[in-house]
PDB file of N, CA and C in Angstrom:
ATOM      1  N   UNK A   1      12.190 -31.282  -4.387  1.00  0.00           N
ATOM      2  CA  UNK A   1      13.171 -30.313  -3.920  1.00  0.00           C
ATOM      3  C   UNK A   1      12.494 -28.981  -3.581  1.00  0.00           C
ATOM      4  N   UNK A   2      11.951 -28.817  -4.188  1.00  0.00           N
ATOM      5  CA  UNK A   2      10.772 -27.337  -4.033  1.00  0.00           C
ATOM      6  C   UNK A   2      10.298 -27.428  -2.615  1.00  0.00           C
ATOM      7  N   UNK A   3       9.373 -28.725  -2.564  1.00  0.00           N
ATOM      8  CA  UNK A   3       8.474 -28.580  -1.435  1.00  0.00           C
ATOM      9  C   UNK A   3       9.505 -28.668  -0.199  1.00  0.00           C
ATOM     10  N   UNK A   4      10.707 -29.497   0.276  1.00  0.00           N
ATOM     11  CA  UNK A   4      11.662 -28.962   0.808  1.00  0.00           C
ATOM     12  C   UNK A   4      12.247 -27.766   0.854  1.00  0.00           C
ATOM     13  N   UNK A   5      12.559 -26.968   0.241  1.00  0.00           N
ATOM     14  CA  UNK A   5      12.771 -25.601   0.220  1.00  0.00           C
ATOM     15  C   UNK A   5      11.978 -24.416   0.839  1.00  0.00           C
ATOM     16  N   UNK A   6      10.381 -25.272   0.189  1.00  0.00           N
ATOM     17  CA  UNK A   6       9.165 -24.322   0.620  1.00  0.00           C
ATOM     18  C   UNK A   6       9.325 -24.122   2.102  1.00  0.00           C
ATOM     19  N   UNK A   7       9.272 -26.014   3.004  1.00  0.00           N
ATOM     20  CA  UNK A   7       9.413 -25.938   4.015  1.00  0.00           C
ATOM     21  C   UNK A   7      10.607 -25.107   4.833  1.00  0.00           C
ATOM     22  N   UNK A   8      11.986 -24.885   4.587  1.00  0.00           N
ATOM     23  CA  UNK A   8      12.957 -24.317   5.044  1.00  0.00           C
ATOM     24  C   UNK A   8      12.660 -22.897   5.166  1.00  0.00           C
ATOM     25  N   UNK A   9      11.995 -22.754   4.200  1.00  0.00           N
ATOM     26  CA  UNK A   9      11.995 -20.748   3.882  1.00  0.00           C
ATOM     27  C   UNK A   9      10.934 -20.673   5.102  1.00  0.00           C
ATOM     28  N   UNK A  10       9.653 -21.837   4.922  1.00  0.00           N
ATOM     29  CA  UNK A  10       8.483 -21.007   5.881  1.00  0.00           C
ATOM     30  C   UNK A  10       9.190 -21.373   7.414  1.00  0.00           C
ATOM     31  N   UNK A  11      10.107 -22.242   7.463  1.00  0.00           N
ATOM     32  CA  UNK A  11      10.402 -22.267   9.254  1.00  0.00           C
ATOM     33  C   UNK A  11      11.404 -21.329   9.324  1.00  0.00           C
ATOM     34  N   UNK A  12      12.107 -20.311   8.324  1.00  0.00           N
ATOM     35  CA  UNK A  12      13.085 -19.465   8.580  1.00  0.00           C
ATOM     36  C   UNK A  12      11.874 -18.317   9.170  1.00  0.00           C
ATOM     37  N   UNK A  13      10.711 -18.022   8.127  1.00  0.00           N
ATOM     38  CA  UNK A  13      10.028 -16.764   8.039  1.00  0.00           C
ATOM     39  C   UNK A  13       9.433 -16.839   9.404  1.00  0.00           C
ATOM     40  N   UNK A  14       8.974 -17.985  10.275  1.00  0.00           N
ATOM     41  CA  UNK A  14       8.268 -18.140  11.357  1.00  0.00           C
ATOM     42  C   UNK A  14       9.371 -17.480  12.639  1.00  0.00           C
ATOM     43  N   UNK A  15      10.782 -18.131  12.537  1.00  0.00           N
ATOM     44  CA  UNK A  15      11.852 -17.743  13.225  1.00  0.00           C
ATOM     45  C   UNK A  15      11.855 -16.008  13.493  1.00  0.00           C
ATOM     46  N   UNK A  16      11.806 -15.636  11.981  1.00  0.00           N
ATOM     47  CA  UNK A  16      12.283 -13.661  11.941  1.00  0.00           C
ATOM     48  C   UNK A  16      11.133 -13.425  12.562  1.00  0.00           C
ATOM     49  N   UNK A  17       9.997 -13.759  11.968  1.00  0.00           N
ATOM     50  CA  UNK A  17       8.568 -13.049  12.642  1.00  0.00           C
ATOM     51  C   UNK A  17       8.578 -12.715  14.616  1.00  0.00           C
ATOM     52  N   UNK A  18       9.222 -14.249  14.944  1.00  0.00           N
ATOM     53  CA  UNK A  18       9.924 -13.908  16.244  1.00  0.00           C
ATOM     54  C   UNK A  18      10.333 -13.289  17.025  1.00  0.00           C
ATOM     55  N   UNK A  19      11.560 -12.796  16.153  1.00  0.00           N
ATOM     56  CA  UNK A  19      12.581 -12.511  16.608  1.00  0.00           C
ATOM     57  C   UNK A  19      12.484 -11.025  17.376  1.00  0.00           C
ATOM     58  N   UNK A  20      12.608 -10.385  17.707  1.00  0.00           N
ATOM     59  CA  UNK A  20      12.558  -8.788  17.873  1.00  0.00           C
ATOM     60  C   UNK A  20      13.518  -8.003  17.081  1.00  0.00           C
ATOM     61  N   UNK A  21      13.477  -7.075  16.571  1.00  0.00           N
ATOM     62  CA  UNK A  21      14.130  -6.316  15.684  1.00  0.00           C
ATOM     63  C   UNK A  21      15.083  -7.597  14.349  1.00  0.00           C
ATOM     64  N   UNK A  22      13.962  -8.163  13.845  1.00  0.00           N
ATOM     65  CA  UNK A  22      14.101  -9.597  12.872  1.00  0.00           C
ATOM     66  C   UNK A  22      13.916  -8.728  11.742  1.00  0.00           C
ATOM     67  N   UNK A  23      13.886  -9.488  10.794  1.00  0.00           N
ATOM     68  CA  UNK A  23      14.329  -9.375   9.073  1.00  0.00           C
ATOM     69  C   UNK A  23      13.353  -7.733   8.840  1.00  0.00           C
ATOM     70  N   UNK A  24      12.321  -7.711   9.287  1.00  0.00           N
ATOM     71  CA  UNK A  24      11.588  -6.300   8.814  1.00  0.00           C
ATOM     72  C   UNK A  24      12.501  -5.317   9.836  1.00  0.00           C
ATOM     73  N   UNK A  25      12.427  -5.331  10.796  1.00  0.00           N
ATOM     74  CA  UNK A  25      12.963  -4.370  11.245  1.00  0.00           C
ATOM     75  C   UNK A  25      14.385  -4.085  10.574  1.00  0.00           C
ATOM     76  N   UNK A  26      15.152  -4.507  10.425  1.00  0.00           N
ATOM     77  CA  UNK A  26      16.410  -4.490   9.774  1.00  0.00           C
ATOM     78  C   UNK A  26      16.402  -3.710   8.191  1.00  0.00           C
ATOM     79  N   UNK A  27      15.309  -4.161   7.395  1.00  0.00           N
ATOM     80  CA  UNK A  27      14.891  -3.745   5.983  1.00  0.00           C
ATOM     81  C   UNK A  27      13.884  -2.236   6.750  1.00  0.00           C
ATOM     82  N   UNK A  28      13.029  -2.233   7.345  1.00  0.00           N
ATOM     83  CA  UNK A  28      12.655  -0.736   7.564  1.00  0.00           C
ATOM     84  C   UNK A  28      13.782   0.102   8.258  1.00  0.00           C
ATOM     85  N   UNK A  29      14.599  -0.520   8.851  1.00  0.00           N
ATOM     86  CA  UNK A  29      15.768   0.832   9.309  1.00  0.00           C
ATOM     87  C   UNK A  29      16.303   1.146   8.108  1.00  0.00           C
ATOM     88  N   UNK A  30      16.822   0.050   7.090  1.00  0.00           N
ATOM     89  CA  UNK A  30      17.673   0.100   5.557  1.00  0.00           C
ATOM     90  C   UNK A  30      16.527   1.568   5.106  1.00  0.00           C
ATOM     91  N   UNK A  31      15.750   0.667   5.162  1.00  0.00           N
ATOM     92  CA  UNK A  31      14.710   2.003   3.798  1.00  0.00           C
ATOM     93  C   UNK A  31      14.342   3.344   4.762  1.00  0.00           C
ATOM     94  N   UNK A  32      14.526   3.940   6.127  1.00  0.00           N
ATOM     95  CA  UNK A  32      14.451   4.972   6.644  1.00  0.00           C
ATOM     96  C   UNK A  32      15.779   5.804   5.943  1.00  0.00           C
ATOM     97  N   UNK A  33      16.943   5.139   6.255  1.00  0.00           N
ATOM     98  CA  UNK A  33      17.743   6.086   6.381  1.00  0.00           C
ATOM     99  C   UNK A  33      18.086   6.233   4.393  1.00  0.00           C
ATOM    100  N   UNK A  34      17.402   5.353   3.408  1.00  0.00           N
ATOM    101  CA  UNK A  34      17.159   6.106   2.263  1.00  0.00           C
ATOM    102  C   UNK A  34      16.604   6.995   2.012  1.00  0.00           C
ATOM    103  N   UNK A  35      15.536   7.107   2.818  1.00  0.00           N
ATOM    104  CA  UNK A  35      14.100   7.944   2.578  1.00  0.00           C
ATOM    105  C   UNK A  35      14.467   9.545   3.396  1.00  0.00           C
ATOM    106  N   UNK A  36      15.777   9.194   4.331  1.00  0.00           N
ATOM    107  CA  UNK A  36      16.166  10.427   4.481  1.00  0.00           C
ATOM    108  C   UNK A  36      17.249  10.821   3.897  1.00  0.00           C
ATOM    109  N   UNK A  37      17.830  10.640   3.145  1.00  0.00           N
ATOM    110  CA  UNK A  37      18.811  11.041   2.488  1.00  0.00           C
ATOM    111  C   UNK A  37      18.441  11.184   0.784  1.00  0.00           C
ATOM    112  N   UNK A  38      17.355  10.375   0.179  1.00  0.00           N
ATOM    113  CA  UNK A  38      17.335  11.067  -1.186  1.00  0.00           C
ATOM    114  C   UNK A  38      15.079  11.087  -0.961  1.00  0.00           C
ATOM    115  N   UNK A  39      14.792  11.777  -2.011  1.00  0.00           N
ATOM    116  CA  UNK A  39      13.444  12.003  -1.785  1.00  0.00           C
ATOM    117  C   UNK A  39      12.734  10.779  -2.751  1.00  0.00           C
ATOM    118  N   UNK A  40      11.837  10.542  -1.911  1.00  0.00           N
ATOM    119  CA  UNK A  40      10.838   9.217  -2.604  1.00  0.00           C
ATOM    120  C   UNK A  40       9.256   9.452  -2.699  1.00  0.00           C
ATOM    121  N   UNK A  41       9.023   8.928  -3.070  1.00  0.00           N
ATOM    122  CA  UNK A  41       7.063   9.043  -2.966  1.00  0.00           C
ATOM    123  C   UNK A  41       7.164   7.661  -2.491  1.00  0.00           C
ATOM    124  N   UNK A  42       7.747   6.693  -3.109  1.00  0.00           N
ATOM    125  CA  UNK A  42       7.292   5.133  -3.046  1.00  0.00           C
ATOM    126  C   UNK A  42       8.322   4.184  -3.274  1.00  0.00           C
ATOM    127  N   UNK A  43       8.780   3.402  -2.296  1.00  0.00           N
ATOM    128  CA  UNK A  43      10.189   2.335  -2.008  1.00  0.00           C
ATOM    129  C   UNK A  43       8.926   1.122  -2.401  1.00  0.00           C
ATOM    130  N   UNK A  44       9.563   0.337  -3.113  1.00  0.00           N
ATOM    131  CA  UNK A  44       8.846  -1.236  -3.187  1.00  0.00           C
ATOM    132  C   UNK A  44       9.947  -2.317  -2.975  1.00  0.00           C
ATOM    133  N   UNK A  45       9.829  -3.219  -2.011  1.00  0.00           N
ATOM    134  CA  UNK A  45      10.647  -3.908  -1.550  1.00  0.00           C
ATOM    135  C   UNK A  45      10.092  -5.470  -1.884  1.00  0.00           C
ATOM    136  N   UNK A  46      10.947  -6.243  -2.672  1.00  0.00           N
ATOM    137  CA  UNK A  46      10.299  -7.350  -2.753  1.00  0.00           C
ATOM    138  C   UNK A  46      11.104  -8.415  -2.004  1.00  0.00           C
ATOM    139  N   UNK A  47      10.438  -9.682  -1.971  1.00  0.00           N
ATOM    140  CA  UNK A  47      11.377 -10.975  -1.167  1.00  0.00           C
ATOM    141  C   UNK A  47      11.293 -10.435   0.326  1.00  0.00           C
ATOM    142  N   UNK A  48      10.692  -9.749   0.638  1.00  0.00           N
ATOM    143  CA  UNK A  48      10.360  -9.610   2.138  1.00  0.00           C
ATOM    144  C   UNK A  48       9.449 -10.787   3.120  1.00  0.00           C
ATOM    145  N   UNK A  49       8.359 -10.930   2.491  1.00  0.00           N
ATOM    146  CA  UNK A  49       7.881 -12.203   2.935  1.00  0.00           C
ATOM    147  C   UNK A  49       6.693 -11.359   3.872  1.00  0.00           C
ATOM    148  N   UNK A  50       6.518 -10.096   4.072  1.00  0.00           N
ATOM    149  CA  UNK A  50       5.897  -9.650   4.730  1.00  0.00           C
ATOM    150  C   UNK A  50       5.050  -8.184   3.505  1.00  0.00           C
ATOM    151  N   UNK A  51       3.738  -8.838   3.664  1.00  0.00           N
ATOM    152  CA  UNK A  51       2.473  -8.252   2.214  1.00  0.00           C
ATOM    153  C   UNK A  51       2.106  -7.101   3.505  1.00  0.00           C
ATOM    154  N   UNK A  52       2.423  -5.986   2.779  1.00  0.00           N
ATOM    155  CA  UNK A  52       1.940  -4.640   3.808  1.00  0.00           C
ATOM    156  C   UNK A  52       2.612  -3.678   2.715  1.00  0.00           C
ATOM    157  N   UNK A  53       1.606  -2.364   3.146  1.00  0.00           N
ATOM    158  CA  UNK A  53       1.715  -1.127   2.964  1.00  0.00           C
ATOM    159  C   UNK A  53       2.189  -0.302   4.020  1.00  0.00           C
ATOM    160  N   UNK A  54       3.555   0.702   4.361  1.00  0.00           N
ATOM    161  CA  UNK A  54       3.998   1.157   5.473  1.00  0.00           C
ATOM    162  C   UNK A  54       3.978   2.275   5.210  1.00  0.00           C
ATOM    163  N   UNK A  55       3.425   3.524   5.881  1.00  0.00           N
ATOM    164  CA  UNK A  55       3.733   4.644   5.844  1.00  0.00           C
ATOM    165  C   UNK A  55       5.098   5.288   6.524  1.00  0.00           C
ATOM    166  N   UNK A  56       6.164   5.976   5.957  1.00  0.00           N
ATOM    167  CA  UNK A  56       7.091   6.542   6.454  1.00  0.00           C
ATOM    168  C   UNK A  56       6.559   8.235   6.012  1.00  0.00           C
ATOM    169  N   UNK A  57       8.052   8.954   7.200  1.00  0.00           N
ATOM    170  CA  UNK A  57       8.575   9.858   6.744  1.00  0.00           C
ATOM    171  C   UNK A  57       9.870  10.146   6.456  1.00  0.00           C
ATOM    172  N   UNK A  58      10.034  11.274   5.273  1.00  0.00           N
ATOM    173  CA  UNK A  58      11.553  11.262   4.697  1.00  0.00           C
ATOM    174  C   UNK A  58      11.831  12.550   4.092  1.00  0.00           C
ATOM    175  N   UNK A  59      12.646  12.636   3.745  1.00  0.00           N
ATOM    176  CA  UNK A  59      13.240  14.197   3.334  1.00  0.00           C
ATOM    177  C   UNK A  59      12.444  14.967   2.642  1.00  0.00           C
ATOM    178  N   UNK A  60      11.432  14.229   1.971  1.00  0.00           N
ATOM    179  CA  UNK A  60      10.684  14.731   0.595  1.00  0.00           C
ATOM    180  C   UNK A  60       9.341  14.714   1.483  1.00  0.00           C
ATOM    181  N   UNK A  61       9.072  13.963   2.727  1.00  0.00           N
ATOM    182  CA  UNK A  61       7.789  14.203   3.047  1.00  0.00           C
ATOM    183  C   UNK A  61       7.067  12.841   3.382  1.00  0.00           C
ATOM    184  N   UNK A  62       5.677  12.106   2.915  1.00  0.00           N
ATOM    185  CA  UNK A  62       5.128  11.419   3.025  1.00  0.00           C
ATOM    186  C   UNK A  62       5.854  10.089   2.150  1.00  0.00           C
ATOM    187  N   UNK A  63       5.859   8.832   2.868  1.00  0.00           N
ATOM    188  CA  UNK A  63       6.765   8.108   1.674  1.00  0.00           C
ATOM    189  C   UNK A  63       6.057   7.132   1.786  1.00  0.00           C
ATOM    190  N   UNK A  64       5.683   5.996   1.230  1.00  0.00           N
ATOM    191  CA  UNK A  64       4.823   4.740   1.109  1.00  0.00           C
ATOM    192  C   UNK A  64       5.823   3.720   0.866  1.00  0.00           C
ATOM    193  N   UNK A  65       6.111   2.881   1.763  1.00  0.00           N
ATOM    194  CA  UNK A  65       6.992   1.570   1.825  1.00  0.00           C
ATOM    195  C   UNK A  65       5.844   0.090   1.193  1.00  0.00           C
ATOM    196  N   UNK A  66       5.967   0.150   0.303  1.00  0.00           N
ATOM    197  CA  UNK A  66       5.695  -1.177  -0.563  1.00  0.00           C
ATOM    198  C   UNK A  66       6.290  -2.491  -0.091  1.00  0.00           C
ATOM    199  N   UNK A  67       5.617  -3.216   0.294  1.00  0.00           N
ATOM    200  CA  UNK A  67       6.735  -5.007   0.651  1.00  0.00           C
ATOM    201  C   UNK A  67       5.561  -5.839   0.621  1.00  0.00           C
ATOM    202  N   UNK A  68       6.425  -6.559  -0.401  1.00  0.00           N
ATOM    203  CA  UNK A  68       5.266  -8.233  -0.906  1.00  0.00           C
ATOM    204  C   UNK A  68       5.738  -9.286  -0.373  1.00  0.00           C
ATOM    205  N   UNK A  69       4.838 -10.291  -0.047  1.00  0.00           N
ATOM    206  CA  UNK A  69       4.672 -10.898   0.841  1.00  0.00           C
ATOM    207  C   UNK A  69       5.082 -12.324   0.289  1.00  0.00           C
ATOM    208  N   UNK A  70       4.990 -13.467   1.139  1.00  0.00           N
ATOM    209  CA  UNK A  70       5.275 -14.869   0.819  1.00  0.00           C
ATOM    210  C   UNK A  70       4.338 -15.517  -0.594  1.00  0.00           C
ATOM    211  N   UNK A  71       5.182 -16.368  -1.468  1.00  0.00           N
ATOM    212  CA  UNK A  71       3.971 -16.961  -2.337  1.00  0.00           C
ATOM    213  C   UNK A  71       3.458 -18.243  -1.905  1.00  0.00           C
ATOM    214  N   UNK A  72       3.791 -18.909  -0.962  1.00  0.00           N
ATOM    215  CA  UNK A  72       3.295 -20.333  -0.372  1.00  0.00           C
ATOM    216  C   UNK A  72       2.312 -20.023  -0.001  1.00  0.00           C
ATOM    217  N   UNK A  73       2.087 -21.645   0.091  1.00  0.00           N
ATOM    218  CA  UNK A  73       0.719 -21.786   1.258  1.00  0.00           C
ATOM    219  C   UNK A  73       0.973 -21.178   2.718  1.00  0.00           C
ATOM    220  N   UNK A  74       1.615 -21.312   3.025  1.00  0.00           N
ATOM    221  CA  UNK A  74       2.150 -20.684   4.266  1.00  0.00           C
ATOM    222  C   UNK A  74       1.924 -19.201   4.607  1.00  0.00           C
ATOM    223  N   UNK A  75       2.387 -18.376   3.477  1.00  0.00           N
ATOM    224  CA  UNK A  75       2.307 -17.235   3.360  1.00  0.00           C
ATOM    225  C   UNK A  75       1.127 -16.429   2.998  1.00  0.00           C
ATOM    226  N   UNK A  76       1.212 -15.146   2.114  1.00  0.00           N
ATOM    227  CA  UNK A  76       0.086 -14.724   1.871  1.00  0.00           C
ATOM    228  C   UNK A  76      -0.379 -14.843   0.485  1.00  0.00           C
ATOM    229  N   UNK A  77       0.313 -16.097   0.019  1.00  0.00           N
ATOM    230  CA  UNK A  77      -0.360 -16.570  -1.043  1.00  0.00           C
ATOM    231  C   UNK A  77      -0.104 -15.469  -2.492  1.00  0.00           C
ATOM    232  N   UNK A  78       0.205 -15.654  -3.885  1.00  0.00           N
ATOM    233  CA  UNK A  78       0.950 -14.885  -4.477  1.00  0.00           C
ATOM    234  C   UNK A  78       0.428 -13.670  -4.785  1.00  0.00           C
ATOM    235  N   UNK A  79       1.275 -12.448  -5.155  1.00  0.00           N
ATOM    236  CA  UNK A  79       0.488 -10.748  -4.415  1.00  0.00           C
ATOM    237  C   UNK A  79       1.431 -10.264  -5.555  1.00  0.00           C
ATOM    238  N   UNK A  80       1.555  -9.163  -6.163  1.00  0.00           N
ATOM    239  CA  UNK A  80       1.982  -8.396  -6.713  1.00  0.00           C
ATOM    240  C   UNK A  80       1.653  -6.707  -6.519  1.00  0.00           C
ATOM    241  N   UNK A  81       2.457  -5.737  -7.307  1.00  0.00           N
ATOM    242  CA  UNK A  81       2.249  -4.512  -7.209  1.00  0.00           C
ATOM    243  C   UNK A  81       1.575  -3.900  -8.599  1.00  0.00           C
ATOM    244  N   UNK A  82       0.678  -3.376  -8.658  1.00  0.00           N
ATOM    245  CA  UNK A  82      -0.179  -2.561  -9.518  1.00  0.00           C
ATOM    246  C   UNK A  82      -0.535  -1.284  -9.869  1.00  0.00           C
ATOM    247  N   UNK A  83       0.199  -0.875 -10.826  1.00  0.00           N
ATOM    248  CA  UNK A  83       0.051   0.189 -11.540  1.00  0.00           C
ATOM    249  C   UNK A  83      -1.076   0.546 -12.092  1.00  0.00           C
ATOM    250  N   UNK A  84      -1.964   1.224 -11.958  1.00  0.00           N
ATOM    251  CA  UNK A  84      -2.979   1.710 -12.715  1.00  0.00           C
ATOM    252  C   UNK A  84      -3.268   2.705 -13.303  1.00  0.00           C
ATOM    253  N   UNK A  85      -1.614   3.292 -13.879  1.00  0.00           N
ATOM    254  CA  UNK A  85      -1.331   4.625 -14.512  1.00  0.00           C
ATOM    255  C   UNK A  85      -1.644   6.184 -13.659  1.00  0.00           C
ATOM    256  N   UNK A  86      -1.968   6.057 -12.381  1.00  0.00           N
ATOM    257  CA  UNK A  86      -1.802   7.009 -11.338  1.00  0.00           C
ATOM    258  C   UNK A  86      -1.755   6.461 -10.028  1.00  0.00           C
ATOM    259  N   UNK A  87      -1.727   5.185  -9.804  1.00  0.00           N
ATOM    260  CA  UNK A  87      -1.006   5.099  -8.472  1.00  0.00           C
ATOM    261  C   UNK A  87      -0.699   3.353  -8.207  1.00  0.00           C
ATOM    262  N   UNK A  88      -0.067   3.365  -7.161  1.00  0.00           N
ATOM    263  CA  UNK A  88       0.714   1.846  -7.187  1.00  0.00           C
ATOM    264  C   UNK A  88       0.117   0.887  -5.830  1.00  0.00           C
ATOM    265  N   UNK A  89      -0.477  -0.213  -6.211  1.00  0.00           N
ATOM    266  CA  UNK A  89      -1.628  -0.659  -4.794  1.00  0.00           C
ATOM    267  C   UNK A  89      -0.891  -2.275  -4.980  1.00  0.00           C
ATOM    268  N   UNK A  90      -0.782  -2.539  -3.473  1.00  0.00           N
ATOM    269  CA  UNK A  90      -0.556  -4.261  -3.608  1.00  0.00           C
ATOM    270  C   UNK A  90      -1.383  -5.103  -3.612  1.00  0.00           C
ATOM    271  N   UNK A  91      -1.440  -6.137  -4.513  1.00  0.00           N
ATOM    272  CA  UNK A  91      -2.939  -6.945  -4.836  1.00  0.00           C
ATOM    273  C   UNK A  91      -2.460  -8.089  -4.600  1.00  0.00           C
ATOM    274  N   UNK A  92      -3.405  -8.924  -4.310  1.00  0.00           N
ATOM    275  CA  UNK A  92      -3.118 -10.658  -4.316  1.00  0.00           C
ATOM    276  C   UNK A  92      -3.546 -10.948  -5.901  1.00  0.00           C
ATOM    277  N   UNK A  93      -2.919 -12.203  -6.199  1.00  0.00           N
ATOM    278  CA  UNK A  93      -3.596 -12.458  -7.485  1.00  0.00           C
ATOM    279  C   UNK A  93      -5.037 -13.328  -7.080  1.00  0.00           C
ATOM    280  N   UNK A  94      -5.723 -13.674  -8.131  1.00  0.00           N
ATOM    281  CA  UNK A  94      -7.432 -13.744  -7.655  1.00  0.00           C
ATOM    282  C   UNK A  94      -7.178 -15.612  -8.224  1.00  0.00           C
ATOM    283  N   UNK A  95      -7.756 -16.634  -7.443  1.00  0.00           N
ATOM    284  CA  UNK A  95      -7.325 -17.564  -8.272  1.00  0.00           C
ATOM    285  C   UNK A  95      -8.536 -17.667  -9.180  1.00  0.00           C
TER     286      UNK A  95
END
């Protein structure tokens, strides 16, 4: 059932990647018009399917859009966010 599933999610993610103004664009307009209305240093967005670091701007100034990426084979393989008690970096895990 998994590996069915796996397959559905990665032919959805291939579809948005597509699409023009598809699943990221939709989630970066969402997180603009937060980033202008309350002040952030750092939005982390997970279940995006797309592993990137985005620079915005927003009410407060410089804002860093966090979004982790797919855990399949398909994808970018499993990634998390990391604290290192002064700042927050997205890592893959190491196998």
């Amino acid at each position: 059932a998994a590996r069915l599933y796996r397959r559905v999610s990665a032919r959805k993610a291939r579809r948005a990647k597509k699409r023009v103004g598809g699943r990221l664009s939709t989630i970066l307009d969402g997180v603009q018009a937060l980033v202008d209305r309350e002040p952030f240093d750092v939005v982390i967005a997970g279940h995006i399917h797309h592993f990137a670091e985005t620079p915005l701007r927003g009410r407060a100034g410089a804002v860093r859009l966090i979004t982790t990426g797919a855990w399949d084979e398909w994808g970018e393989g499993p990634n998390y966010v990391h604290f290192d008690g002064d700042d927050l970096r997205l890592k893959r895990f190491a196998p």
